[in-house]
C-alpha atoms as a PDB file:
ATOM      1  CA  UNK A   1     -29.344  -6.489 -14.851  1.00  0.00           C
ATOM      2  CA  UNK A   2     -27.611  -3.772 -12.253  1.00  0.00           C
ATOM      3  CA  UNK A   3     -24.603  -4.180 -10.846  1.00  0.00           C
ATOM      4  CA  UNK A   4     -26.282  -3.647  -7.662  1.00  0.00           C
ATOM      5  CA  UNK A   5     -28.117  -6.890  -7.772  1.00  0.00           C
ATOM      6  CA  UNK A   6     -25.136  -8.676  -8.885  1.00  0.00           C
ATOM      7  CA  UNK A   7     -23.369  -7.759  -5.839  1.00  0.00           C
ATOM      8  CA  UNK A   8     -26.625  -8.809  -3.366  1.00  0.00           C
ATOM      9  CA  UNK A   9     -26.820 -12.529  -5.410  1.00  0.00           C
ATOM     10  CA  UNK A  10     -23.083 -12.866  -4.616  1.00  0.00           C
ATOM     11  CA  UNK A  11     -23.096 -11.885  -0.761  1.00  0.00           C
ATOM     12  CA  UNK A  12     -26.245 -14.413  -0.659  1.00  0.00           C
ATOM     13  CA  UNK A  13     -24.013 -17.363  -2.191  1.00  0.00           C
ATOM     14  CA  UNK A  14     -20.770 -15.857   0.539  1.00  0.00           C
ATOM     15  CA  UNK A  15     -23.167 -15.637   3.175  1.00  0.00           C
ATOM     16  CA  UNK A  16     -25.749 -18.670   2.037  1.00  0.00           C
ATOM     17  CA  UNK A  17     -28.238 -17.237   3.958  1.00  0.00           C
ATOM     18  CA  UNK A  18     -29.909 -13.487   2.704  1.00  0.00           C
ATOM     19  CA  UNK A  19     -30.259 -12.184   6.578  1.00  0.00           C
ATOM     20  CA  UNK A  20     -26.474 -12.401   6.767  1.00  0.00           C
ATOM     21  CA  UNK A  21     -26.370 -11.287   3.688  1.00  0.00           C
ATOM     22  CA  UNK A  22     -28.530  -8.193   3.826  1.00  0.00           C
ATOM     23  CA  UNK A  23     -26.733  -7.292   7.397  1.00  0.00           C
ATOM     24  CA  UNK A  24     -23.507  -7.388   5.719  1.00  0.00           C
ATOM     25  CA  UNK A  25     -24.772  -5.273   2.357  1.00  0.00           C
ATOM     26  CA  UNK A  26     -26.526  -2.828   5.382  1.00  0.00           C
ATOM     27  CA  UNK A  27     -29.941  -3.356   3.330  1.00  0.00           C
ATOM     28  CA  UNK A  28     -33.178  -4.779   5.062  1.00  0.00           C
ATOM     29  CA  UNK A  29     -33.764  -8.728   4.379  1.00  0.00           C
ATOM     30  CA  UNK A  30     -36.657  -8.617   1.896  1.00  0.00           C
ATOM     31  CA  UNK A  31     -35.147  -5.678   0.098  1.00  0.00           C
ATOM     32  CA  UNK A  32     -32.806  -8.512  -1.022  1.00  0.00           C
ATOM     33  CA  UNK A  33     -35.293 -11.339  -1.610  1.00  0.00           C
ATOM     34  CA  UNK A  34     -37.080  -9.316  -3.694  1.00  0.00           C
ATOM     35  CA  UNK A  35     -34.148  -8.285  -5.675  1.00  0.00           C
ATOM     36  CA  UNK A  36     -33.209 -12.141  -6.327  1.00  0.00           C
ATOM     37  CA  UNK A  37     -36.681 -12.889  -7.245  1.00  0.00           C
ATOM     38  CA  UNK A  38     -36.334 -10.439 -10.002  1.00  0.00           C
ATOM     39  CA  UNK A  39     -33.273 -11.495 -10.813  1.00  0.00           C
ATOM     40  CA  UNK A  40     -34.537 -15.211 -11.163  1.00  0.00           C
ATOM     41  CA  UNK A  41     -37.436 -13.777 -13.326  1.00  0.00           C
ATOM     42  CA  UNK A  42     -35.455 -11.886 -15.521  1.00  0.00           C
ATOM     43  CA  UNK A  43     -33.138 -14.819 -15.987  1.00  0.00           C
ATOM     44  CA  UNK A  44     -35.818 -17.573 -16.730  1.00  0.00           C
ATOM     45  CA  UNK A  45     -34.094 -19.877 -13.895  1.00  0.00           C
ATOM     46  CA  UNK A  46     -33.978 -20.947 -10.454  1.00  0.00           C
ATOM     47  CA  UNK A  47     -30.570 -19.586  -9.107  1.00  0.00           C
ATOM     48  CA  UNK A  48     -31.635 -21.451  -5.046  1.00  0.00           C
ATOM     49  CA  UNK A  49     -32.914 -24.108  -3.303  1.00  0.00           C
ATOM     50  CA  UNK A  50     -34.211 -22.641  -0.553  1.00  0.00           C
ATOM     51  CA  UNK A  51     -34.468 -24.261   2.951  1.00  0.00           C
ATOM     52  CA  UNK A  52     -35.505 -23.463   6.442  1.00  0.00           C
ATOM     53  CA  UNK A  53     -31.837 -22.189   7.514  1.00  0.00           C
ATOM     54  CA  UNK A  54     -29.357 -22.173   4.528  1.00  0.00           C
ATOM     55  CA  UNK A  55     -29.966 -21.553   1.117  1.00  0.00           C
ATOM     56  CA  UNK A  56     -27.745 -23.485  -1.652  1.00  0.00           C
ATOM     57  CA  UNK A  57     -27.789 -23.029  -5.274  1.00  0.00           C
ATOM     58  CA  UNK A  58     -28.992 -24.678  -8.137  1.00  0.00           C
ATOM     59  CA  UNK A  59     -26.456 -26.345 -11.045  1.00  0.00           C
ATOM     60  CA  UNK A  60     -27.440 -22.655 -12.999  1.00  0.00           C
ATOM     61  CA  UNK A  61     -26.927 -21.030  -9.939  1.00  0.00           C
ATOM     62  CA  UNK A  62     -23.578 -22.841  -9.580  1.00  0.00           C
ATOM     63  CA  UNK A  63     -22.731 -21.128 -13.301  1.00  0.00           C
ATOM     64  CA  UNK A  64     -24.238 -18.054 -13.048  1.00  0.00           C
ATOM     65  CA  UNK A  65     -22.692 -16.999  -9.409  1.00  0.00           C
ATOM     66  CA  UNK A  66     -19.187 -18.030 -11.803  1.00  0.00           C
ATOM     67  CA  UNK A  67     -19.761 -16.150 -14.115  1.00  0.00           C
ATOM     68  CA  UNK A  68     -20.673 -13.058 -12.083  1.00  0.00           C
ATOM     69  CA  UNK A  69     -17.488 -13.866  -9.915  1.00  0.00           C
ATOM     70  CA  UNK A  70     -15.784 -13.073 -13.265  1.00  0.00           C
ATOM     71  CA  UNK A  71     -18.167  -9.996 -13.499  1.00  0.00           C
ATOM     72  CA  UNK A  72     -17.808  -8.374 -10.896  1.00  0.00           C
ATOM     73  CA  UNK A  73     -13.698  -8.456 -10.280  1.00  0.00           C
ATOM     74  CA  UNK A  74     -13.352  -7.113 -13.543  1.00  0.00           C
ATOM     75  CA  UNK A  75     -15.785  -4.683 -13.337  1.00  0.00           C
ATOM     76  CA  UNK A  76     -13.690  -4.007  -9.864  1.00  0.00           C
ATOM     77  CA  UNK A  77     -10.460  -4.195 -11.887  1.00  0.00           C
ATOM     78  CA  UNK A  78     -12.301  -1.106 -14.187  1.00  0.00           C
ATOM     79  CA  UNK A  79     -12.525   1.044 -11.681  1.00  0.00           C
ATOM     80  CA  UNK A  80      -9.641   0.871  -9.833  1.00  0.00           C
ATOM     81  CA  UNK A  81      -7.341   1.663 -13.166  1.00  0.00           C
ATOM     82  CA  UNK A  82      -9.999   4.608 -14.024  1.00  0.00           C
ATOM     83  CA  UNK A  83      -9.249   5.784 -10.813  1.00  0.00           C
ATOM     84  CA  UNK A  84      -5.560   5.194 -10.618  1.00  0.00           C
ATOM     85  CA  UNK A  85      -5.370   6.919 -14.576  1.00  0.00           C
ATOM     86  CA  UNK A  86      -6.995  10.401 -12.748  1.00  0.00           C
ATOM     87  CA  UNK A  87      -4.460  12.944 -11.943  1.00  0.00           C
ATOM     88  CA  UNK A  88      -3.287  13.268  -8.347  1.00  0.00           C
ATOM     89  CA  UNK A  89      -2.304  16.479  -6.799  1.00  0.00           C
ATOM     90  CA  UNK A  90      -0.809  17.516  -3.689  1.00  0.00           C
ATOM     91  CA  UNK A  91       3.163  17.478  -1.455  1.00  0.00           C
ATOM     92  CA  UNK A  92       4.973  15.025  -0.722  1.00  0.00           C
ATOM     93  CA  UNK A  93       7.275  16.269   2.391  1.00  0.00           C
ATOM     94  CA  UNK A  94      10.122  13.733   2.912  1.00  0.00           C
ATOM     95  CA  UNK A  95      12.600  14.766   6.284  1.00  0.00           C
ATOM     96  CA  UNK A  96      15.575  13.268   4.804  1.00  0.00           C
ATOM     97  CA  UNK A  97      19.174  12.406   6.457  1.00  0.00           C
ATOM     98  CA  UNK A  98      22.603  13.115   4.353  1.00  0.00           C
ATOM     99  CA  UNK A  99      22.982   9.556   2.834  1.00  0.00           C
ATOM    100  CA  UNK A 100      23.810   7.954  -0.641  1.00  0.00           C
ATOM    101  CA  UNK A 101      20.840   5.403  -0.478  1.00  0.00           C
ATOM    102  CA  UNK A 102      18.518   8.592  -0.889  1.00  0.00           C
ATOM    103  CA  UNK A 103      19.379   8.240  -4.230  1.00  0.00           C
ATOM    104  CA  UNK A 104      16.470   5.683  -4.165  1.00  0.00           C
ATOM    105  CA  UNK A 105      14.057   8.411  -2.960  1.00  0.00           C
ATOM    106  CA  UNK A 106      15.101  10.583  -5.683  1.00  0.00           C
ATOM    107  CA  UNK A 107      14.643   7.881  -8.875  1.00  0.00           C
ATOM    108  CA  UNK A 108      11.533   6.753  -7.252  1.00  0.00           C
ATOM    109  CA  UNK A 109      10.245  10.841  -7.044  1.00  0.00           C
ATOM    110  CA  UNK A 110      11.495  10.748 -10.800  1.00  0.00           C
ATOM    111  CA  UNK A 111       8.992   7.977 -11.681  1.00  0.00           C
ATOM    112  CA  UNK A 112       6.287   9.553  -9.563  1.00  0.00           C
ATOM    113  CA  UNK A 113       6.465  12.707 -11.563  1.00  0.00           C
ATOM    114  CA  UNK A 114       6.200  10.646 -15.049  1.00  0.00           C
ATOM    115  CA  UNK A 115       2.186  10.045 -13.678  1.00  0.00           C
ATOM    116  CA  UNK A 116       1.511  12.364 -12.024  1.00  0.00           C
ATOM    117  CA  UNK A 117       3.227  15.567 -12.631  1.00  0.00           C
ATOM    118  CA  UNK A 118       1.348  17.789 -10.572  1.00  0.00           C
ATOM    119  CA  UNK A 119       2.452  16.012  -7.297  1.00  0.00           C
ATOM    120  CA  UNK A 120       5.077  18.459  -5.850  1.00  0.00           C
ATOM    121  CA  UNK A 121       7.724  17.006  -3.714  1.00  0.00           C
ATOM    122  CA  UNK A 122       9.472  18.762  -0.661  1.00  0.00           C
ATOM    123  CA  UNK A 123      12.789  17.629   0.910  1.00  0.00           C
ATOM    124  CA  UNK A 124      14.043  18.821   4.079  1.00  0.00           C
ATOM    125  CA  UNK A 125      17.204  17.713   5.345  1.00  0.00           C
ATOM    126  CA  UNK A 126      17.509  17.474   8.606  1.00  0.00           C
ATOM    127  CA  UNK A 127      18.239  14.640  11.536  1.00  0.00           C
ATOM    128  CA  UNK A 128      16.837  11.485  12.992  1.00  0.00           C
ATOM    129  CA  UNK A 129      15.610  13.648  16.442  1.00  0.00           C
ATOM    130  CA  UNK A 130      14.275  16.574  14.093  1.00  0.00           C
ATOM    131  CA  UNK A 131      12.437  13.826  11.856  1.00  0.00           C
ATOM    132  CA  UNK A 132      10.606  11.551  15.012  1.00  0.00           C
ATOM    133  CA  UNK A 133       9.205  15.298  15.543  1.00  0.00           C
ATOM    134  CA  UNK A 134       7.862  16.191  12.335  1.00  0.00           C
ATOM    135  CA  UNK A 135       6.303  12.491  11.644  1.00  0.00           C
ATOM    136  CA  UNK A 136       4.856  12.501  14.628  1.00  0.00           C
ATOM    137  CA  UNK A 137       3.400  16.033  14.528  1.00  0.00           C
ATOM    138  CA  UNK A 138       2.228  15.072  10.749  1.00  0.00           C
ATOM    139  CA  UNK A 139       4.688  17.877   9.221  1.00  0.00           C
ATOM    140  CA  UNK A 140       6.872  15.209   7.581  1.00  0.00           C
ATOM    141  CA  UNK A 141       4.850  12.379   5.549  1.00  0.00           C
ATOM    142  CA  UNK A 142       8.072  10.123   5.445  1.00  0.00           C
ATOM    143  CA  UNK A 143      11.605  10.423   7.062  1.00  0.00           C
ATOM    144  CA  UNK A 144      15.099   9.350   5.588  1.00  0.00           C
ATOM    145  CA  UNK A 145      16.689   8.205   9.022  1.00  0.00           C
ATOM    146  CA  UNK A 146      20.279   6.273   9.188  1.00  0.00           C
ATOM    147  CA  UNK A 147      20.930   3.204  11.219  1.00  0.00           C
ATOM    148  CA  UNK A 148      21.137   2.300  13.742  1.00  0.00           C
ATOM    149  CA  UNK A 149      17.442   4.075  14.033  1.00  0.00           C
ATOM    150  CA  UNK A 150      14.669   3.187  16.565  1.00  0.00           C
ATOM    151  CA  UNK A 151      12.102   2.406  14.208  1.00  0.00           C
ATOM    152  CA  UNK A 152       9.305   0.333  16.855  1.00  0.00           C
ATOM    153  CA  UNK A 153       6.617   3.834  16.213  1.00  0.00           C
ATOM    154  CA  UNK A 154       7.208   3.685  12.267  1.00  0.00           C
ATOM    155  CA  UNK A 155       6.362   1.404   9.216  1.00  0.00           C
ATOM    156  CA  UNK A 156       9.245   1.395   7.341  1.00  0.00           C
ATOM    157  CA  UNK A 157      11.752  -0.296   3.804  1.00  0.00           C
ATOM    158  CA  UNK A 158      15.419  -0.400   4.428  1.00  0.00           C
ATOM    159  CA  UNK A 159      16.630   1.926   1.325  1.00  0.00           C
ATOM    160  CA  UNK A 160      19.226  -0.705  -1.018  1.00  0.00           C
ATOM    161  CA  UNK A 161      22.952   0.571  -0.018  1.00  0.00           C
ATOM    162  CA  UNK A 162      25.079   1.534   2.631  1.00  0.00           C
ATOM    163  CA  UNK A 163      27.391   4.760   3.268  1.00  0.00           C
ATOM    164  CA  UNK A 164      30.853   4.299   5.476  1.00  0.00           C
ATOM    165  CA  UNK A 165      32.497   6.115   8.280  1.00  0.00           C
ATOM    166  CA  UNK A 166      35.204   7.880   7.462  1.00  0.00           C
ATOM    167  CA  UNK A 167      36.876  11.132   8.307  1.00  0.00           C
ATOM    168  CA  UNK A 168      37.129  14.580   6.611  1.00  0.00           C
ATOM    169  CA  UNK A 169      40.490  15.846   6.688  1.00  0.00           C
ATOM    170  CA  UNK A 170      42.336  19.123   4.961  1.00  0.00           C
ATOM    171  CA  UNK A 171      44.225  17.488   1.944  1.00  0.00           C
ATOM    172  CA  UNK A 172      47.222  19.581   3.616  1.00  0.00           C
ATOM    173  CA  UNK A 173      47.005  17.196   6.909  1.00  0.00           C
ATOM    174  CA  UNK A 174      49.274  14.175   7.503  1.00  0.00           C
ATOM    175  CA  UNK A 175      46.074  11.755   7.020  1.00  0.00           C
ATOM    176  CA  UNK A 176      45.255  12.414   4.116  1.00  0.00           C
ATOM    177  CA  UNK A 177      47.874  10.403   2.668  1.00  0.00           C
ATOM    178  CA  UNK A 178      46.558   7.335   4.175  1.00  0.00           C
ATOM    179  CA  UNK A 179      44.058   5.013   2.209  1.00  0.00           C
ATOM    180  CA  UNK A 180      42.663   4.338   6.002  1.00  0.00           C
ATOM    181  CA  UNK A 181      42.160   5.491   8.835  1.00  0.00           C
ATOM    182  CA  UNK A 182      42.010   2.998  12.546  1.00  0.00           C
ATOM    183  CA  UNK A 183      40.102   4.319  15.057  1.00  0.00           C
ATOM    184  CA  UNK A 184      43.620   5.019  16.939  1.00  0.00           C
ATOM    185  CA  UNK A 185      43.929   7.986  14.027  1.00  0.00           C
ATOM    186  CA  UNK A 186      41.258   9.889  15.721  1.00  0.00           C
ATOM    187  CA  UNK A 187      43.136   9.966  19.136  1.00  0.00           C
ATOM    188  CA  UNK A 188      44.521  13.188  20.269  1.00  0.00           C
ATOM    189  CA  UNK A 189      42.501  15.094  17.643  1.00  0.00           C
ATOM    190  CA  UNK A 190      39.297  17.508  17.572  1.00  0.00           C
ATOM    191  CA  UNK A 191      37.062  16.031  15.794  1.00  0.00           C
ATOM    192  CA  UNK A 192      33.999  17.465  14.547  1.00  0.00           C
ATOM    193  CA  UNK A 193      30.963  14.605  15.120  1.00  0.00           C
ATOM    194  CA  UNK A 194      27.377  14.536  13.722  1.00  0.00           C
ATOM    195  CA  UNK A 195      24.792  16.449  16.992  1.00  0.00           C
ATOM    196  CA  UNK A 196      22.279  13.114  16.296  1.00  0.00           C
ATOM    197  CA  UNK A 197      21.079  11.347  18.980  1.00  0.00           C
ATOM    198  CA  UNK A 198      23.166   8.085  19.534  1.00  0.00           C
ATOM    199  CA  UNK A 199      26.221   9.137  18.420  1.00  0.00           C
ATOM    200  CA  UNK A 200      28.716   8.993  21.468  1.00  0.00           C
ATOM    201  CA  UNK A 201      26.891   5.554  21.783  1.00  0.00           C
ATOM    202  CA  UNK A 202      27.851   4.451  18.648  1.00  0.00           C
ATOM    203  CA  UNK A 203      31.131   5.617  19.122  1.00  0.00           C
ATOM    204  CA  UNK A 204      31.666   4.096  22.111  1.00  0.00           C
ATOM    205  CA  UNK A 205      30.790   0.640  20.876  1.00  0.00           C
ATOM    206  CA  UNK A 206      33.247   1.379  18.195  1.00  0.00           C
ATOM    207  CA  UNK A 207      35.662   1.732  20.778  1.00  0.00           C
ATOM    208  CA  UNK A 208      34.252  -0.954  23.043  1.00  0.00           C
ATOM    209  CA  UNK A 209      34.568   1.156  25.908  1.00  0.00           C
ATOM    210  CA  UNK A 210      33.090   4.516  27.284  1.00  0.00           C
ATOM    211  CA  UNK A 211      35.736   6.717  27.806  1.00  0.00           C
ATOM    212  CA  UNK A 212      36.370   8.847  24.691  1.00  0.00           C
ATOM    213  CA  UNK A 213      40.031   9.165  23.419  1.00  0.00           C
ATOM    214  CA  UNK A 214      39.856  12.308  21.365  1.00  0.00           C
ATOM    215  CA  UNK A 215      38.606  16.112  21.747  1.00  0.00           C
ATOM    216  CA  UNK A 216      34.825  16.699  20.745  1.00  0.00           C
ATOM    217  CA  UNK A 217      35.433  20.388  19.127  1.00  0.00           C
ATOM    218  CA  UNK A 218      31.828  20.293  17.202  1.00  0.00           C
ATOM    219  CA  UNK A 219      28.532  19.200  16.242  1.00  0.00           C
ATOM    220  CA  UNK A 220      26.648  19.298  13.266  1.00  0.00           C
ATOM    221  CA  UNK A 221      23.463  18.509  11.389  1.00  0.00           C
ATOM    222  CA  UNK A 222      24.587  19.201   7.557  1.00  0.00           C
ATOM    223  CA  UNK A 223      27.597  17.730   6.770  1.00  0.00           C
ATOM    224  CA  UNK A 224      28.072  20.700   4.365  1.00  0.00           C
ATOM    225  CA  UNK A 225      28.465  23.049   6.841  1.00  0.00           C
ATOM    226  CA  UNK A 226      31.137  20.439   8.749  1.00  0.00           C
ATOM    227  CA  UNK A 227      33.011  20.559   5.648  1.00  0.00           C
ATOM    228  CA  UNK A 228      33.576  24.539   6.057  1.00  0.00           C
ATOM    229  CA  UNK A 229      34.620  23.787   9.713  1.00  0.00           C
ATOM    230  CA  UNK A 230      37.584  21.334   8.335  1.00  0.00           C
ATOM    231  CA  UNK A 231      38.396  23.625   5.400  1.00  0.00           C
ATOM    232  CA  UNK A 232      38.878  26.461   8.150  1.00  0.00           C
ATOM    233  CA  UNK A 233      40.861  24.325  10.414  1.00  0.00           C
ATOM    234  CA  UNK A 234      38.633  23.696  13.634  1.00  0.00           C
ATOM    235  CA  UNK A 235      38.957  20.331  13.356  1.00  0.00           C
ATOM    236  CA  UNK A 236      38.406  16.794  11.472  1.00  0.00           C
ATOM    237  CA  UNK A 237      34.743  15.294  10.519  1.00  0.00           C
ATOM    238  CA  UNK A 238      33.927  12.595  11.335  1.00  0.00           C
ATOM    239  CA  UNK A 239      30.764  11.540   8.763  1.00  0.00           C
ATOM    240  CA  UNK A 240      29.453   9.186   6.090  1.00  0.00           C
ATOM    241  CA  UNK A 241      30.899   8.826   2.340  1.00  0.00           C
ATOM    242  CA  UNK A 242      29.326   9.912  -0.670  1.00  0.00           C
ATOM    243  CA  UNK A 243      27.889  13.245   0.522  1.00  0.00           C
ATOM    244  CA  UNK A 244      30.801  15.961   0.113  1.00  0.00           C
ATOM    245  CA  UNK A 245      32.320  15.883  -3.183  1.00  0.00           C
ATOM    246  CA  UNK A 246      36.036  15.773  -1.749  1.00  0.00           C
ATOM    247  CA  UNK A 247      36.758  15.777  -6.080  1.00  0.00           C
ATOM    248  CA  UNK A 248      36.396  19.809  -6.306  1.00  0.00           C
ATOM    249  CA  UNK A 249      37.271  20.829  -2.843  1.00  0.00           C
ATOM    250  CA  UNK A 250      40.456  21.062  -0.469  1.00  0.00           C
ATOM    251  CA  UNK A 251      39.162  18.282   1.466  1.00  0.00           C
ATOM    252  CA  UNK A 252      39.632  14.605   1.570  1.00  0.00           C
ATOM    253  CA  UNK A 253      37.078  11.640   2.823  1.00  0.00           C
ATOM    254  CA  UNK A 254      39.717   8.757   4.140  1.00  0.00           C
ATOM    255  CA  UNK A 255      37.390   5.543   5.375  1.00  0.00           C
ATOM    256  CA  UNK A 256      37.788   3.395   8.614  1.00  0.00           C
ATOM    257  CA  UNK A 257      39.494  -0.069   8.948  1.00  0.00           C
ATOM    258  CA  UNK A 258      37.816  -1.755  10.353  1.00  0.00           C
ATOM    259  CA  UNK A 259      34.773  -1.281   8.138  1.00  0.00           C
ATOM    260  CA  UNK A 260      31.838   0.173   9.651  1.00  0.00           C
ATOM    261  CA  UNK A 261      28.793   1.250   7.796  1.00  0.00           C
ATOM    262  CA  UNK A 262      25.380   2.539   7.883  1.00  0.00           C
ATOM    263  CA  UNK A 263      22.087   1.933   6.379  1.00  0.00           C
ATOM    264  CA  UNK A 264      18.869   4.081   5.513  1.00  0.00           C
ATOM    265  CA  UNK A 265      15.219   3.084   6.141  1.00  0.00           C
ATOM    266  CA  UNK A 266      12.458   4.816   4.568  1.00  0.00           C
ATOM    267  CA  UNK A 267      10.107   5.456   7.813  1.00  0.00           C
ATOM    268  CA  UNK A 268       6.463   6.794   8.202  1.00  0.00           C
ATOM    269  CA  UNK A 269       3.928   6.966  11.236  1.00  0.00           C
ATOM    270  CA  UNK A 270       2.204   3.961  12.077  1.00  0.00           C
ATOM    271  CA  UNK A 271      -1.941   3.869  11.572  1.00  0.00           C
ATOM    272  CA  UNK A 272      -2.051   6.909  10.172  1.00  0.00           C
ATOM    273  CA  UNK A 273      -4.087   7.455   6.538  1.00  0.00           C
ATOM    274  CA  UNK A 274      -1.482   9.048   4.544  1.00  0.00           C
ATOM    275  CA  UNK A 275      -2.686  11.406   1.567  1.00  0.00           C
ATOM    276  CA  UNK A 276      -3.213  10.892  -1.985  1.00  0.00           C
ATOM    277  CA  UNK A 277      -0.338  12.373  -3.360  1.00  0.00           C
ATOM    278  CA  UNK A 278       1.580  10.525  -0.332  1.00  0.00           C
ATOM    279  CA  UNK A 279       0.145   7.161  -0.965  1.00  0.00           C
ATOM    280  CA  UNK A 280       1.291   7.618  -4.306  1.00  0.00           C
ATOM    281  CA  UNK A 281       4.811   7.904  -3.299  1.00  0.00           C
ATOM    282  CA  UNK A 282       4.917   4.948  -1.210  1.00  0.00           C
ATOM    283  CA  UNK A 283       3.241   2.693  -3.935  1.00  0.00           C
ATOM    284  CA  UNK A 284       6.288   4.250  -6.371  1.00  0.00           C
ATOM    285  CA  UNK A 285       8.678   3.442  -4.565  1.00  0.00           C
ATOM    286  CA  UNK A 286       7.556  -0.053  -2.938  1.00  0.00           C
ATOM    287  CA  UNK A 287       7.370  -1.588  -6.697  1.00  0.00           C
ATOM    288  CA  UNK A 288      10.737   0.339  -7.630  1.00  0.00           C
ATOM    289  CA  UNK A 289      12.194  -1.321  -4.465  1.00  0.00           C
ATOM    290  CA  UNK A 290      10.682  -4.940  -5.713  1.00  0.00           C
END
């Protein structure tokens, strides 16, 4: 008894009717007629009561097509794990914003490695703009992007977490010894912004109005290198928490009042077939995420 002929008697029962059935198998009709006949043979029974339109089975037909129901999922079941067990190779390139929630990406890559070591993963950090590029292009399988993020072209899981404005200042400057900062701090001084698309939007509805109230001195796309811009005086940052470690430098991170945060969404192209080793990724970290 073949699997094959398992799989014709149980499109016959779907279908209850063996020219449907052998359309949707992409077989000829009496290739499967003969095929049941054997079957019936080989089984001693009559698996159908056949009639002029639609077949229907017999009370042993009734058990049998159970039983091979049964069968044939775990024989399904079989070969999806063998498959899954086999060792998957390949990149993994992630274009990845400056954020604390990527700390999700990373335990997620940890996992991935655990079963399949050979899968290589490369980060590039880089901007929303810079990102919408590469996807699109099919340089970048998935992007790290911060909110507020068009995200109508992607598929996409908001990463757990959320990162807050604040400003970088020189320990040496007069803010630093506040706990917060009001948006009124940032008058009157250059400040060094993020170059991302959006941002004078976003800081305008911060402000509620257009008209900006402090110097722009600066842009950048790695916070990093805004850091060495404070610590050399051309000005204050203003970025997300969590990425400079203000504990072993000259610099301190002093959050806005009112509160206002940020997000991060795990994006990739829509209707696109992503690769092996990239499908793996996304299956990691959608059950980590769960």
């Amino acid at each position: 008894m073949e699997l094959r002929v398992l799989r014709y008697f149980q499109a016959v029962v779907r279908e209850r009717n063996i020219s449907r059935a052998a359309e949707q198998l992409h077989v000829s009709q009496p290739a499967v007629s003969r095929q049941l006949k054997s079957l019936e043979e080989e089984l001693g029974v009559t698996l159908f009561e056949r009639g002029s339109r639609n077949i229907e089975l017999t009370s042993s037909g009734e058990y049998f097509s159970a039983q091979v129901n049964q069968i044939l999922s775990l024989t399904d079941k079989t070969l999806k794990n063998i498959h899954e067990d086999q060792d998957i190779t390949g990149s993994v390139v992630i274009g990845a914003a400056e954020a604390r929630s990527f700390i999700n990406v990373a335990q997620s890559i940890h996992a991935l490695r655990k079963s399949y070591p050979h899968i290589q993963t490369n980060i590039v950090s880089t901007n929303a703009d810079e990102i919408r590029s590469q996807l699109k292009s099919g340089v970048y399988d998935f992007g790290v992007v911060m909110e507020p993020a068009d995200k109508s072209d992607y598929d996409f899981i908001n990463l757990p977490g959320e990162s807050r404005w604040g400003l970088l200042v020189p320990n040496s400057s007069p803010l630093a010894k506040k706990d917060h900062l009001a948006l009124s701090d940032l008058e009157g001084n250059d400040i060094i912004i993020s170059g991302q698309k959006g941002m004078l939007n976003l800081l305008n509805s911060w402000y509620g109005e257009s008209k900006r109230k402090f110097n722009i001195v600066a842009t950048y796309t790695l916070l990093y290198n805004a850091s060495l811009l404070v610590s050399a005086g051309v000005g204050y940052a203003l970025c997300l928490d969590g990425i400079v470690n203000t504990n072993q430098s000259d610099l301190t991170f002093i959050p806005l009042e009112p509160r206002h945060t940020a997000g991060a969404s795990l994006v990739w192209q829509k209707d696109i077939r992503l690769s092996i080793a990239a499908d793996a990724f996304l299956k990691q970290i959608t059950t980590d995420l769960n």
